[in-house]
N, C-alpha and C. Protein backbone atom coordinates (compact mmCIF):
# COMPACT_ATOMS: atom_id res chain seq x y z
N UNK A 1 37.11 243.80 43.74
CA UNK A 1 38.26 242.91 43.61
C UNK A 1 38.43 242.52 42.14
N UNK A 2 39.39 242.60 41.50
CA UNK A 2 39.92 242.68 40.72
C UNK A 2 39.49 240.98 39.54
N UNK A 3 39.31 239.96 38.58
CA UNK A 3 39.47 239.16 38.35
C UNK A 3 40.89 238.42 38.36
N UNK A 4 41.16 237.19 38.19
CA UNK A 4 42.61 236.46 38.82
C UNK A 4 42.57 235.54 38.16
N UNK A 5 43.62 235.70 36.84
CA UNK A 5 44.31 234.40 36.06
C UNK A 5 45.67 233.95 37.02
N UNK A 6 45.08 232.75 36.80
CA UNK A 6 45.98 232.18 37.94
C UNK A 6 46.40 230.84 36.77
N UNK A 7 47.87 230.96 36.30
CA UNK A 7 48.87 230.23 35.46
C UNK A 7 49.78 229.73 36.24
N UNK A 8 50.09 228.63 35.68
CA UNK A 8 51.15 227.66 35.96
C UNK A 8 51.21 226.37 35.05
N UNK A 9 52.35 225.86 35.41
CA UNK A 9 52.70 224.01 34.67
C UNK A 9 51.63 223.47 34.99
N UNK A 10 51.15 222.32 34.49
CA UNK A 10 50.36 221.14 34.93
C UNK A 10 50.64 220.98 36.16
N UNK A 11 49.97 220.65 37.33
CA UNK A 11 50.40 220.05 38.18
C UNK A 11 50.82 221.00 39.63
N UNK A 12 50.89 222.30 39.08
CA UNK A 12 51.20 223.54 39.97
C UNK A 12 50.31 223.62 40.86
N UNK A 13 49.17 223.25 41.05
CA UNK A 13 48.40 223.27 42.24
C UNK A 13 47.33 224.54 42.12
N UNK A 14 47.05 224.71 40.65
CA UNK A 14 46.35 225.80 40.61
C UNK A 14 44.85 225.81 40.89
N UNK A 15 44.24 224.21 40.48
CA UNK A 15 43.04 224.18 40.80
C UNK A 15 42.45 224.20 42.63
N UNK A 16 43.96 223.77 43.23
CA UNK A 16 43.59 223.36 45.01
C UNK A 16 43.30 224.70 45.75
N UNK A 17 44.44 225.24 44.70
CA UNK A 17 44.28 227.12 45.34
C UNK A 17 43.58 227.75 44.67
N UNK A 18 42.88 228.23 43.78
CA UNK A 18 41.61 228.61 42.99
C UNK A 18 40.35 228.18 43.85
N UNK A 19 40.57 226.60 44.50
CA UNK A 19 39.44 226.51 45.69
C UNK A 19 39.43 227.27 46.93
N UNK A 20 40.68 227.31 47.50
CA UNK A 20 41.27 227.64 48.44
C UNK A 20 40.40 229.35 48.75
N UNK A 21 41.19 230.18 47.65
CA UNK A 21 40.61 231.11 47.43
C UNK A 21 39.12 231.92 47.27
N UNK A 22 38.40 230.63 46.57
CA UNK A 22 37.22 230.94 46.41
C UNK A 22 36.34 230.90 47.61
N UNK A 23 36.60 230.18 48.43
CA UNK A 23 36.30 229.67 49.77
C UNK A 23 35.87 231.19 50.75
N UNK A 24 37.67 231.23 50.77
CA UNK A 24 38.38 232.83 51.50
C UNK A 24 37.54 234.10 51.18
N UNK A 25 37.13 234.08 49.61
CA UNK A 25 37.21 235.79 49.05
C UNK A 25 36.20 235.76 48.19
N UNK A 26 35.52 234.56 48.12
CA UNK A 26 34.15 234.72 47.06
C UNK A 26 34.12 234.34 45.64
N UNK A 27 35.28 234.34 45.09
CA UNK A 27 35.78 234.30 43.94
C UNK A 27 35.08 233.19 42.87
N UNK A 28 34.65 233.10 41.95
CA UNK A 28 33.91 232.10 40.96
C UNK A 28 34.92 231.75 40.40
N UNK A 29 35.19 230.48 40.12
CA UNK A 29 36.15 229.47 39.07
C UNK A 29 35.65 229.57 37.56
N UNK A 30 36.31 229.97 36.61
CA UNK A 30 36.25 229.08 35.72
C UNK A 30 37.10 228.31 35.46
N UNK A 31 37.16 227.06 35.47
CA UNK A 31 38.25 226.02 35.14
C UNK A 31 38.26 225.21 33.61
N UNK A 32 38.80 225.93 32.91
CA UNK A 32 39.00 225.67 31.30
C UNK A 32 38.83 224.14 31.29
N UNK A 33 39.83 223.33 31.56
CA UNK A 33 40.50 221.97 30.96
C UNK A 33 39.09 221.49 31.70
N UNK A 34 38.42 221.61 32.64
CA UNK A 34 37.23 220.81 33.35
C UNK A 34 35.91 220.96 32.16
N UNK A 35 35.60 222.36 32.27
CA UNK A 35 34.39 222.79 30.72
C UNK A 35 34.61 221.97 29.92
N UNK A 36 36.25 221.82 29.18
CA UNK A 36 36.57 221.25 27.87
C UNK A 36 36.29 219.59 27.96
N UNK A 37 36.77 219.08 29.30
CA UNK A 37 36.38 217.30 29.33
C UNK A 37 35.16 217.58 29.43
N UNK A 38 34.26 218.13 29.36
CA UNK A 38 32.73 217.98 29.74
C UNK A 38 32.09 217.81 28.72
N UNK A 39 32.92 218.88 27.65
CA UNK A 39 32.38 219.09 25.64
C UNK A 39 32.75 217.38 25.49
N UNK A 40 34.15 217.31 26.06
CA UNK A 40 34.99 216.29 24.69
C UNK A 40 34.19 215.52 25.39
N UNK A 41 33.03 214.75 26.16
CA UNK A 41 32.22 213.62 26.11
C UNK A 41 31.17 213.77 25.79
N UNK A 42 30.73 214.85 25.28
CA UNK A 42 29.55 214.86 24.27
C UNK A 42 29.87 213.87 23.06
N UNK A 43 28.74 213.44 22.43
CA UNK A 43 28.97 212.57 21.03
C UNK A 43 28.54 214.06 19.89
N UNK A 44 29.42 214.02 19.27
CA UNK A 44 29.27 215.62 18.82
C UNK A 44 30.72 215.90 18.22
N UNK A 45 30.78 216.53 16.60
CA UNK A 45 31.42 217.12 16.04
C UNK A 45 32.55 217.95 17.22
N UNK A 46 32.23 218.68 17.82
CA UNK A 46 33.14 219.69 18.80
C UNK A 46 33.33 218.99 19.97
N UNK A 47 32.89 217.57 20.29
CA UNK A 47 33.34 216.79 21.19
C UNK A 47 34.08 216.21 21.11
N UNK A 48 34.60 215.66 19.88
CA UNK A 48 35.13 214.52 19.42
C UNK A 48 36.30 215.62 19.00
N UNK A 49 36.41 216.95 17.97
CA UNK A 49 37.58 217.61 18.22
C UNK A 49 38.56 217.74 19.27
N UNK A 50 37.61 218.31 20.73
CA UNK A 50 38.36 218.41 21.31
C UNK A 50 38.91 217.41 22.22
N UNK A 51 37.82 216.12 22.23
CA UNK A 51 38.80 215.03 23.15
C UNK A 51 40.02 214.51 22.03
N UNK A 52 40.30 214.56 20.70
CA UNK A 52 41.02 214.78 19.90
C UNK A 52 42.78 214.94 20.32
N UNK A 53 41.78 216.63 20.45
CA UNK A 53 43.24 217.64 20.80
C UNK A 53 43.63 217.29 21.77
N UNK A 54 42.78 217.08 23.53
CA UNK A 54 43.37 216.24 24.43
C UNK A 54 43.96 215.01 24.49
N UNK A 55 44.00 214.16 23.61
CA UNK A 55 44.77 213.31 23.68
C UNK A 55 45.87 213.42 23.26
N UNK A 56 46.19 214.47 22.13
CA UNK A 56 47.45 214.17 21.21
C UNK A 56 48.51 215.37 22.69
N UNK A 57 47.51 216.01 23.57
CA UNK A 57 47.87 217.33 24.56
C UNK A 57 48.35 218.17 23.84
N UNK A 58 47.82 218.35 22.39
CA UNK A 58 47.16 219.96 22.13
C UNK A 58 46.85 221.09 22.36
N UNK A 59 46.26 222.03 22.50
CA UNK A 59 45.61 223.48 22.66
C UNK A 59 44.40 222.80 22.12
N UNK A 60 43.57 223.55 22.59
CA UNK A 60 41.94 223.56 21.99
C UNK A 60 41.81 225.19 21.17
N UNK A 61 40.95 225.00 20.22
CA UNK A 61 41.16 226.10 19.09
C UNK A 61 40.58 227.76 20.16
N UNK A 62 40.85 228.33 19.84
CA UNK A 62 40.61 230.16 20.66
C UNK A 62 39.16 230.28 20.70
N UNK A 63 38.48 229.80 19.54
CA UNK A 63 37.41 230.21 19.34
C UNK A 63 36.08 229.47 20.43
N UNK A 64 36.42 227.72 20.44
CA UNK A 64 35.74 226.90 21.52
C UNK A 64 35.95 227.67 22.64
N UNK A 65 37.25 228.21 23.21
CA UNK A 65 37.70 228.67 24.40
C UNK A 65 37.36 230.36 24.75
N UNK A 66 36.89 230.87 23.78
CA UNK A 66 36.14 232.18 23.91
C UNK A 66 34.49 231.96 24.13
N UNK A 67 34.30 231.41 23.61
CA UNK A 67 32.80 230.90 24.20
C UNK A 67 32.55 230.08 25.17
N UNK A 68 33.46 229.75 25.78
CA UNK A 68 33.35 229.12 27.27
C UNK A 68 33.81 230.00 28.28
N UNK A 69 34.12 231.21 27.76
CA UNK A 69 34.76 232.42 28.62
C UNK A 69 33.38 233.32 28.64
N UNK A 70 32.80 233.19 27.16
CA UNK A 70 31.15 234.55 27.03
C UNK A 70 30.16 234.23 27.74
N UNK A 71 30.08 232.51 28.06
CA UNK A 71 29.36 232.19 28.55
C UNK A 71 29.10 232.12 30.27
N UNK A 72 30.46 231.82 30.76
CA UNK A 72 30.72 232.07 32.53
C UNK A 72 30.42 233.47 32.78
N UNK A 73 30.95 234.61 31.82
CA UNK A 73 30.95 236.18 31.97
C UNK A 73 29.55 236.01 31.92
N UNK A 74 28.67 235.73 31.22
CA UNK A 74 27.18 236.13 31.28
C UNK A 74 26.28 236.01 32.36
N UNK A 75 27.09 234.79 33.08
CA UNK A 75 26.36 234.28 34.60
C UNK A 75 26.74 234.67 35.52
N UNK A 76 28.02 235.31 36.11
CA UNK A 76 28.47 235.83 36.79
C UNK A 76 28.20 237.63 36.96
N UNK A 77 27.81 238.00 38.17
CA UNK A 77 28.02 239.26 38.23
C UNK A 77 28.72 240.30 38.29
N UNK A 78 28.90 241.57 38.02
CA UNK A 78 29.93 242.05 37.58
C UNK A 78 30.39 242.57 39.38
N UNK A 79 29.82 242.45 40.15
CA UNK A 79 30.95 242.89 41.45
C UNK A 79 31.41 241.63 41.96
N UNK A 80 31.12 240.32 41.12
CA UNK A 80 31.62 238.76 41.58
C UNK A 80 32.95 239.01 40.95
N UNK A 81 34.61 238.92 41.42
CA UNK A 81 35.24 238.27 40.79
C UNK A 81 35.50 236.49 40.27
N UNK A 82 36.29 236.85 39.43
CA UNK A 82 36.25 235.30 38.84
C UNK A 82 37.99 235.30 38.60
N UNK A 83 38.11 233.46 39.20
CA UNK A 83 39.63 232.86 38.95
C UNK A 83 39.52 232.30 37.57
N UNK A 84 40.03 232.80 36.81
CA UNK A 84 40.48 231.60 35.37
C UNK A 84 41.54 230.69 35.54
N UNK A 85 41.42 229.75 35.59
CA UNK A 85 42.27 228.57 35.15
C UNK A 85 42.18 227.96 34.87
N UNK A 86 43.65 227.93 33.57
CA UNK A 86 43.59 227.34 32.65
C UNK A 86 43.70 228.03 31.06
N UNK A 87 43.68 229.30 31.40
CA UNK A 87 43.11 230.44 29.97
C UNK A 87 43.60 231.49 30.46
N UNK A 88 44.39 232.26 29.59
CA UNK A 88 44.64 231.97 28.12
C UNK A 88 45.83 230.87 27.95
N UNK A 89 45.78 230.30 27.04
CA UNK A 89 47.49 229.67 26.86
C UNK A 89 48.19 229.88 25.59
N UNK A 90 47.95 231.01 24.65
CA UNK A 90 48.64 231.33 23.75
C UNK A 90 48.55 233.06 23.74
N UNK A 91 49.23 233.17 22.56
CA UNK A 91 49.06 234.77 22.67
C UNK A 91 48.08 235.36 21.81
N UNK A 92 47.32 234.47 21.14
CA UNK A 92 46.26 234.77 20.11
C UNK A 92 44.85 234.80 21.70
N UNK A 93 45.02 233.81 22.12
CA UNK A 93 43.98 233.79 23.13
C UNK A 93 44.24 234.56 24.26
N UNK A 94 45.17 235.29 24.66
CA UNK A 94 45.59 236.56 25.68
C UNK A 94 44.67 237.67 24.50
N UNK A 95 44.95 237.94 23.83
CA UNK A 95 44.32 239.38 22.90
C UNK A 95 42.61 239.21 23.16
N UNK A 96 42.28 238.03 22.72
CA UNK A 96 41.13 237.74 22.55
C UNK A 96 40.20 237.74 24.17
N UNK A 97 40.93 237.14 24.79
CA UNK A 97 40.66 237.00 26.41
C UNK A 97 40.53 238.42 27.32
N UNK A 98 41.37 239.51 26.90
CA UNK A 98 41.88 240.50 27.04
C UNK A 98 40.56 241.70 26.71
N UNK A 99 40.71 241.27 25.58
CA UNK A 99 38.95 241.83 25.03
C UNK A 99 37.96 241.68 25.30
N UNK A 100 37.65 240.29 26.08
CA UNK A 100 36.25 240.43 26.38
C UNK A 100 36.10 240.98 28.17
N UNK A 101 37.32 240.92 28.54
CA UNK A 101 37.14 241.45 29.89
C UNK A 101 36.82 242.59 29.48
N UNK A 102 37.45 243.78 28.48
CA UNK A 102 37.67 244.62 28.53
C UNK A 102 35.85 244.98 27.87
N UNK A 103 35.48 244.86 27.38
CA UNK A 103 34.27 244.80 27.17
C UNK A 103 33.16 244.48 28.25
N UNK A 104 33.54 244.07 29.08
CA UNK A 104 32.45 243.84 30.01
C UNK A 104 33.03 244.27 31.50
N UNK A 105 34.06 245.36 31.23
CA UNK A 105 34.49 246.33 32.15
C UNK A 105 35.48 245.54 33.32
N UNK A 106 36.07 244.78 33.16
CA UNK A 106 36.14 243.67 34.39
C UNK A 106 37.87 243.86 34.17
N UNK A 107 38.54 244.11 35.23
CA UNK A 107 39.95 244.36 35.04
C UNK A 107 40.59 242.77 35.72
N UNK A 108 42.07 242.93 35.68
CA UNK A 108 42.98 241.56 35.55
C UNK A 108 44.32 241.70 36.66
N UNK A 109 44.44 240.28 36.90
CA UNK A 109 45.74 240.50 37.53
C UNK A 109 46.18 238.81 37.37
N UNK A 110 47.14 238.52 37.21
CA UNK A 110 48.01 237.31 36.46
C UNK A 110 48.92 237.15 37.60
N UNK A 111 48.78 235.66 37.93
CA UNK A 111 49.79 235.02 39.36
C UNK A 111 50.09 233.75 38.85
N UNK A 112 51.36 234.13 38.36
CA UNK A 112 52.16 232.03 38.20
C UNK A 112 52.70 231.61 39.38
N UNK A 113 52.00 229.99 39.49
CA UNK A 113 52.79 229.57 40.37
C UNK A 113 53.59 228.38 39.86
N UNK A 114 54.62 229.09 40.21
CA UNK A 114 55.82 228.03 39.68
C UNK A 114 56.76 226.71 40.07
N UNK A 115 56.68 226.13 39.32
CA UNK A 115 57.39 224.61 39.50
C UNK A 115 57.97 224.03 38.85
N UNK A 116 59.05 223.35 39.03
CA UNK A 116 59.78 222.88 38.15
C UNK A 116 59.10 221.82 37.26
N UNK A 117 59.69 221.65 36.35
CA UNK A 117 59.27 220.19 35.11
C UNK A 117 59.23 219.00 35.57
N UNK A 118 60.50 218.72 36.42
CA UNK A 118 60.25 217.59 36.99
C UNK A 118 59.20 217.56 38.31
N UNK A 119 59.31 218.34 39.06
CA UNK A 119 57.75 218.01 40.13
C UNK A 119 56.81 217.71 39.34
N UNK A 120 56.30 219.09 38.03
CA UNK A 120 55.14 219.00 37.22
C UNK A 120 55.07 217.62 37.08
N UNK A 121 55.80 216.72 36.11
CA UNK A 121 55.65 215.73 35.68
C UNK A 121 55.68 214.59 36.83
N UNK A 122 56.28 214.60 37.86
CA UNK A 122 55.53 213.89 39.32
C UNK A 122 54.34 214.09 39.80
N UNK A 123 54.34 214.93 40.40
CA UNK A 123 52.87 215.64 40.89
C UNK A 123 51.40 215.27 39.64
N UNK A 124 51.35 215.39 38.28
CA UNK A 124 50.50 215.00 37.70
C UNK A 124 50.32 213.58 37.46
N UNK A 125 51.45 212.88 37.54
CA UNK A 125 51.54 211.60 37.42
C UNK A 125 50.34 210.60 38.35
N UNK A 126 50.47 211.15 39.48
CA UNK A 126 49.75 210.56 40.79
C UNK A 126 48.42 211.42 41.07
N UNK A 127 48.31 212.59 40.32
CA UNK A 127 47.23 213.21 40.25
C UNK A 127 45.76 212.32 39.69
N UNK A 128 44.57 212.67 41.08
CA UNK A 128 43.04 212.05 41.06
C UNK A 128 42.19 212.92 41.60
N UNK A 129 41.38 211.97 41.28
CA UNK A 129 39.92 213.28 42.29
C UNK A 129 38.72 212.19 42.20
N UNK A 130 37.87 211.91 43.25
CA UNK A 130 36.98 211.29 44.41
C UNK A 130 35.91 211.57 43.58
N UNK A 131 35.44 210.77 42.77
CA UNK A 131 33.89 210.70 42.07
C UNK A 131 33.10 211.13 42.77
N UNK A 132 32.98 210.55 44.23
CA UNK A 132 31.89 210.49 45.34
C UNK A 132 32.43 211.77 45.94
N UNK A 133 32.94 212.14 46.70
CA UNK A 133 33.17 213.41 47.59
C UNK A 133 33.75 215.04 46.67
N UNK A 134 34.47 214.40 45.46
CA UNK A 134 35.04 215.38 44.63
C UNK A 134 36.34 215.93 44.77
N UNK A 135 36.78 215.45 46.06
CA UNK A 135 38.22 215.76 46.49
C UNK A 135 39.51 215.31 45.55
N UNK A 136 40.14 216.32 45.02
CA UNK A 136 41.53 216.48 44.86
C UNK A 136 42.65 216.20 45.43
N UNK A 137 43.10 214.75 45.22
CA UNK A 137 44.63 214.31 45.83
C UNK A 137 45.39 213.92 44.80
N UNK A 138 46.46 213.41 45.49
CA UNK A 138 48.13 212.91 44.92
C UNK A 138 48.45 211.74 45.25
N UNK A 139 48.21 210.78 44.69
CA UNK A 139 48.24 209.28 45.15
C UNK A 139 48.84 208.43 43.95
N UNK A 140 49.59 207.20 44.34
CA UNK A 140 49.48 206.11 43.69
C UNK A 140 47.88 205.35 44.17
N UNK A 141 47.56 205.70 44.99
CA UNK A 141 46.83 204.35 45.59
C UNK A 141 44.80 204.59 45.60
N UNK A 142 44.29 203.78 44.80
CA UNK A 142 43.27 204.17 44.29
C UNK A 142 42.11 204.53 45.20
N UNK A 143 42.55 205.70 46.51
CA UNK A 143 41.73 205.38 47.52
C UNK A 143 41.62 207.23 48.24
N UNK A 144 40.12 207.26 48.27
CA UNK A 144 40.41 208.98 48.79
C UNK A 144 40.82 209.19 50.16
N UNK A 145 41.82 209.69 50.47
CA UNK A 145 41.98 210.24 51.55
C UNK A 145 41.02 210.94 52.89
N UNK A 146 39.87 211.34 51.80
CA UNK A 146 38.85 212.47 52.70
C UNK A 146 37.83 210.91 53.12
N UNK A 147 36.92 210.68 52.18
CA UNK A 147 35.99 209.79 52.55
C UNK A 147 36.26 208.46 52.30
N UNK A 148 37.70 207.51 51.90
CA UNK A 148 37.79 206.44 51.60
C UNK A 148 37.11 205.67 50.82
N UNK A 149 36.65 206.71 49.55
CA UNK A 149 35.84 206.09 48.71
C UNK A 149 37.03 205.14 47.30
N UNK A 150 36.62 204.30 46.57
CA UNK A 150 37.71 203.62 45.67
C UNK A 150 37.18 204.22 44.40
N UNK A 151 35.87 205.09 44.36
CA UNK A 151 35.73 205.39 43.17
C UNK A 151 36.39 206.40 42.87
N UNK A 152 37.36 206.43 42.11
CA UNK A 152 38.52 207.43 41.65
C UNK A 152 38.23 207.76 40.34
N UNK A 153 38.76 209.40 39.59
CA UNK A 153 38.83 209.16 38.17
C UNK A 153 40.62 210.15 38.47
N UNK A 154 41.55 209.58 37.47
CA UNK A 154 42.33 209.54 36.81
C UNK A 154 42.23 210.12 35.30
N UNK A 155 43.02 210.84 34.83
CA UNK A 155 42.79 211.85 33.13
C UNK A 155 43.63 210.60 32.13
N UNK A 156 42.82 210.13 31.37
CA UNK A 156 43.40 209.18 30.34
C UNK A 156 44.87 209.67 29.46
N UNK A 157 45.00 211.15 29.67
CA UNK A 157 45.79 211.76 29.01
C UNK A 157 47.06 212.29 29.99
N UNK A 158 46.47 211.83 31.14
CA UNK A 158 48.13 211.91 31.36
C UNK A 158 49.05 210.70 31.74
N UNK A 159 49.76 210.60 30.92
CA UNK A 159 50.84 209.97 30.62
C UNK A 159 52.54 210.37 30.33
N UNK A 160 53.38 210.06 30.83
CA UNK A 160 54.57 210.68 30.51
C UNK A 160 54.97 211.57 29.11
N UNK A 161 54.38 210.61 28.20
CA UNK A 161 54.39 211.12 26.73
C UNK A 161 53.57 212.69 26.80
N UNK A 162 52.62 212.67 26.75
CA UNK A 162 51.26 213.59 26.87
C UNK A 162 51.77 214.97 27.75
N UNK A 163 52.55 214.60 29.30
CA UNK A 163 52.54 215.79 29.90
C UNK A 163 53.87 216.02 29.55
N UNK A 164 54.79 215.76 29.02
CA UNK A 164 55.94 216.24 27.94
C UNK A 164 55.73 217.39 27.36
N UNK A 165 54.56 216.84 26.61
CA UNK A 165 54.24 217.64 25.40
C UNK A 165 53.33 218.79 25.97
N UNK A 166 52.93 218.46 26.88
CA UNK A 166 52.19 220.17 27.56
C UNK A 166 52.79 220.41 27.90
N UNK A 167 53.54 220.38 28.99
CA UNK A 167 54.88 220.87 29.05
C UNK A 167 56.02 222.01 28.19
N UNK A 168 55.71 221.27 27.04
CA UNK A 168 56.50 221.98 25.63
C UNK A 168 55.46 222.89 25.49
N UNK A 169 54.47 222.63 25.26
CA UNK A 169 53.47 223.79 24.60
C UNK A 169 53.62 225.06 25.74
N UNK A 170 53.59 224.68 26.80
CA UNK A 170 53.57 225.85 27.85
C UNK A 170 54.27 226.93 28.12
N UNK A 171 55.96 226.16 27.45
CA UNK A 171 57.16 226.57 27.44
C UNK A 171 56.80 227.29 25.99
N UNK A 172 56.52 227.40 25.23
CA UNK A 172 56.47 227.81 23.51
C UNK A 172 55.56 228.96 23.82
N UNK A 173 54.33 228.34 24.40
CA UNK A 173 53.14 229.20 24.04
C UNK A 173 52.64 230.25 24.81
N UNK A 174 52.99 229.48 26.47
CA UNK A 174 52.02 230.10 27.05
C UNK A 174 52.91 231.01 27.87
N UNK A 175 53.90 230.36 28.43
CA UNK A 175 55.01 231.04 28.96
C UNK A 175 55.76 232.79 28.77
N UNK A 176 55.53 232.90 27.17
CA UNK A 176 55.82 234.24 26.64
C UNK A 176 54.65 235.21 27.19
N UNK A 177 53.71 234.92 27.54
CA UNK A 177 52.28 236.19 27.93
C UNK A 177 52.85 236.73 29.11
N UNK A 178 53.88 236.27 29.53
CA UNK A 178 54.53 236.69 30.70
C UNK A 178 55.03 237.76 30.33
N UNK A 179 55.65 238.58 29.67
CA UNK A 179 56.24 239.78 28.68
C UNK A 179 54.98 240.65 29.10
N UNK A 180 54.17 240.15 28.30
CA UNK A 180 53.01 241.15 27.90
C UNK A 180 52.54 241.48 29.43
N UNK A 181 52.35 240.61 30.07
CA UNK A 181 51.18 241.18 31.49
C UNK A 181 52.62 242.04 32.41
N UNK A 182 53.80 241.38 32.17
CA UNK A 182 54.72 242.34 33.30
C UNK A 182 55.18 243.98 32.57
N UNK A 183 54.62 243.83 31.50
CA UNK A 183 54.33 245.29 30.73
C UNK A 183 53.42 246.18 30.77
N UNK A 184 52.36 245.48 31.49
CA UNK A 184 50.98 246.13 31.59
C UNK A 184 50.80 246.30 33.16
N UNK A 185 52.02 245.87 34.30
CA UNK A 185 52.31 245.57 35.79
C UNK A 185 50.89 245.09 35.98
N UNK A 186 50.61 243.90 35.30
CA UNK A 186 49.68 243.06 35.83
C UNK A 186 49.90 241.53 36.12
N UNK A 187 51.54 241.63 36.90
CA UNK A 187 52.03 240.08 36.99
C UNK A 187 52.73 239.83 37.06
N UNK A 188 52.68 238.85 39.01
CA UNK A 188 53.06 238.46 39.48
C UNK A 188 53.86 236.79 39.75
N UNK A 189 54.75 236.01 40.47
CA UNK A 189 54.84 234.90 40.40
C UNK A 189 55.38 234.14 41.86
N UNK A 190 54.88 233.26 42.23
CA UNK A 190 55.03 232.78 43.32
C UNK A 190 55.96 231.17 43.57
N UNK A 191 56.51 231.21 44.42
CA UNK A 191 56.61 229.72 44.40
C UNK A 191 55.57 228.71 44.99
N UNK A 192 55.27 227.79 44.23
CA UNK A 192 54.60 226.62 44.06
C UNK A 192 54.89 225.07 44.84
N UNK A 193 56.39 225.47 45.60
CA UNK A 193 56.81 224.18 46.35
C UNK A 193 56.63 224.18 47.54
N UNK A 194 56.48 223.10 48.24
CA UNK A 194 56.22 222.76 49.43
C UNK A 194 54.96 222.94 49.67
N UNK A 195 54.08 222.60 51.10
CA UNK A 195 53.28 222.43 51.51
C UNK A 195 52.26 223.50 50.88
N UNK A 196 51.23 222.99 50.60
CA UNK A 196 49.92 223.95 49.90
C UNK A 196 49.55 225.00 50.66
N UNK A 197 49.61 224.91 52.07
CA UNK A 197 49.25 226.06 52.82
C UNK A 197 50.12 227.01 52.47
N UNK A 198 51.31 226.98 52.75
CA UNK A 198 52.64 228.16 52.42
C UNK A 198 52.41 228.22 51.12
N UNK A 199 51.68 227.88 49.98
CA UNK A 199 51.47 228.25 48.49
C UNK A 199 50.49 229.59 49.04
N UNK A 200 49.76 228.94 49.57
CA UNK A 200 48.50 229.87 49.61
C UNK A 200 48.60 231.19 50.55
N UNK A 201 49.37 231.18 51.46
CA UNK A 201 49.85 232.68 52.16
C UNK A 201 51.23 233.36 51.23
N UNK A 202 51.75 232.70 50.35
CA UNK A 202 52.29 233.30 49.62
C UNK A 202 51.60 234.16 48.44
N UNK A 203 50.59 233.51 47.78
CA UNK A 203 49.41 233.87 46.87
C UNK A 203 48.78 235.17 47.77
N UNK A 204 48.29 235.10 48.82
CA UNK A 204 47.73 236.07 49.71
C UNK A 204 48.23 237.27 49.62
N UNK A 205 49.46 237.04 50.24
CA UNK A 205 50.80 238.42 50.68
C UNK A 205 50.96 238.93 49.43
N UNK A 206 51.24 238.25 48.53
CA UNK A 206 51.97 239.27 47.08
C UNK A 206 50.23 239.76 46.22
N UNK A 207 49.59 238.96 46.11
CA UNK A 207 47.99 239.65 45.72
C UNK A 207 47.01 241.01 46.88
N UNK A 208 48.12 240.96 48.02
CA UNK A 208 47.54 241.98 48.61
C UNK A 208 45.91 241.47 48.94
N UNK A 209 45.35 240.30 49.28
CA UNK A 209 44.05 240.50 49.70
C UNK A 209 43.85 240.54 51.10
């Protein structure tokens, strides 16, 4: 089975279905923006960069983000596929990203799921996840759904201002790799609305698993 960059807006539901999947088909996560909050709370030169860049909702430099790619490839086996999300988001980091699969023999297939700006910027707004259980919801209300725990964490960085501006970057940066992978017929795109289940038999049917 093939590896699976799985792109979209903030808020597209890529991490629920990246679980979803992994569950189904075996698949190993790497989840970029999760690795990167893990650096940016180190007390540390490259911690303090990148909680930096997350606040201003930045890019993190190619080079931090290639070594958080050499390093998952090293632990993972080569008949394990792996979901990326989150990576690449420019076109300097598609070349670079591109290369190390290609180096360690591991082929690609690219699935956006798509959503409009305004859901994005709803949907992240109310976006949490369950300290205690780890569960992923959509709430105003500081309370998990699964185990009714109140210990919640919330991303300091998202804010209307903040997911604007990823937003923009996505549209600038990341959005164009779309060219390149439907040139190489490695990429696909799905819709992203309505109920998560119908995300996920849509993801199914057009990935052929």
């Amino acid at each position: 089975m093939k590896d699976l960059i799985l792109m979209g807006k903030q808020g597209s539901g890529k991490g629920t279905q990246a679980e979803i999947l992994a569950k189904r088909y075996g698949f190993e996560i790497l989840e970029t923006g999760e690795a990167l909050r893990t650096l940016a709370e180190e007390k540390s030169p490259l911690g303090r960069e990148i909680s930096e860049a997350q606040e201003r909702g930045d890019l993190v430099s190619t080079e931090v983000v290639m070594k958080i790619v050499l390093d998952t490839l090293s632990k993972v086996e080569e008949n394990v596929p792996v979901i990326f999300d989150g990576i690449p988001r420019s076109e300097g980091q598609r070349i670079e990203f591109e290369k190390l699969l290609a180096e360690n023999k591991r082929e690609f297939h690219a699935l956006e799921i798509w959503i409009s700006d305004e859901e994005a910027i709803d949907r992240v707004l109310i976006r949490a996840k369950c300290n205690d259980c780890q569960k992923n919801f959509g709430s105003r209300e500081d309370l998990c759904p699964d185990c009714g725990s109140r210990d919640i964490f919330r991303r300091t960085d998202d804010t209307p201002t903040s997911i604007r501006h990823r937003l923009d970057i996505f549209q600038k940066k990341t959005a164009p790799l779309v060219a390149a992978w439907k040139k190489q017929g490695k990429f696909d795109t799905v819709d992203g609305g309505g109920d998560p289940r119908d995300v996920t038999e849509r993801m199914i049917e057009t990935l052929e698993l």
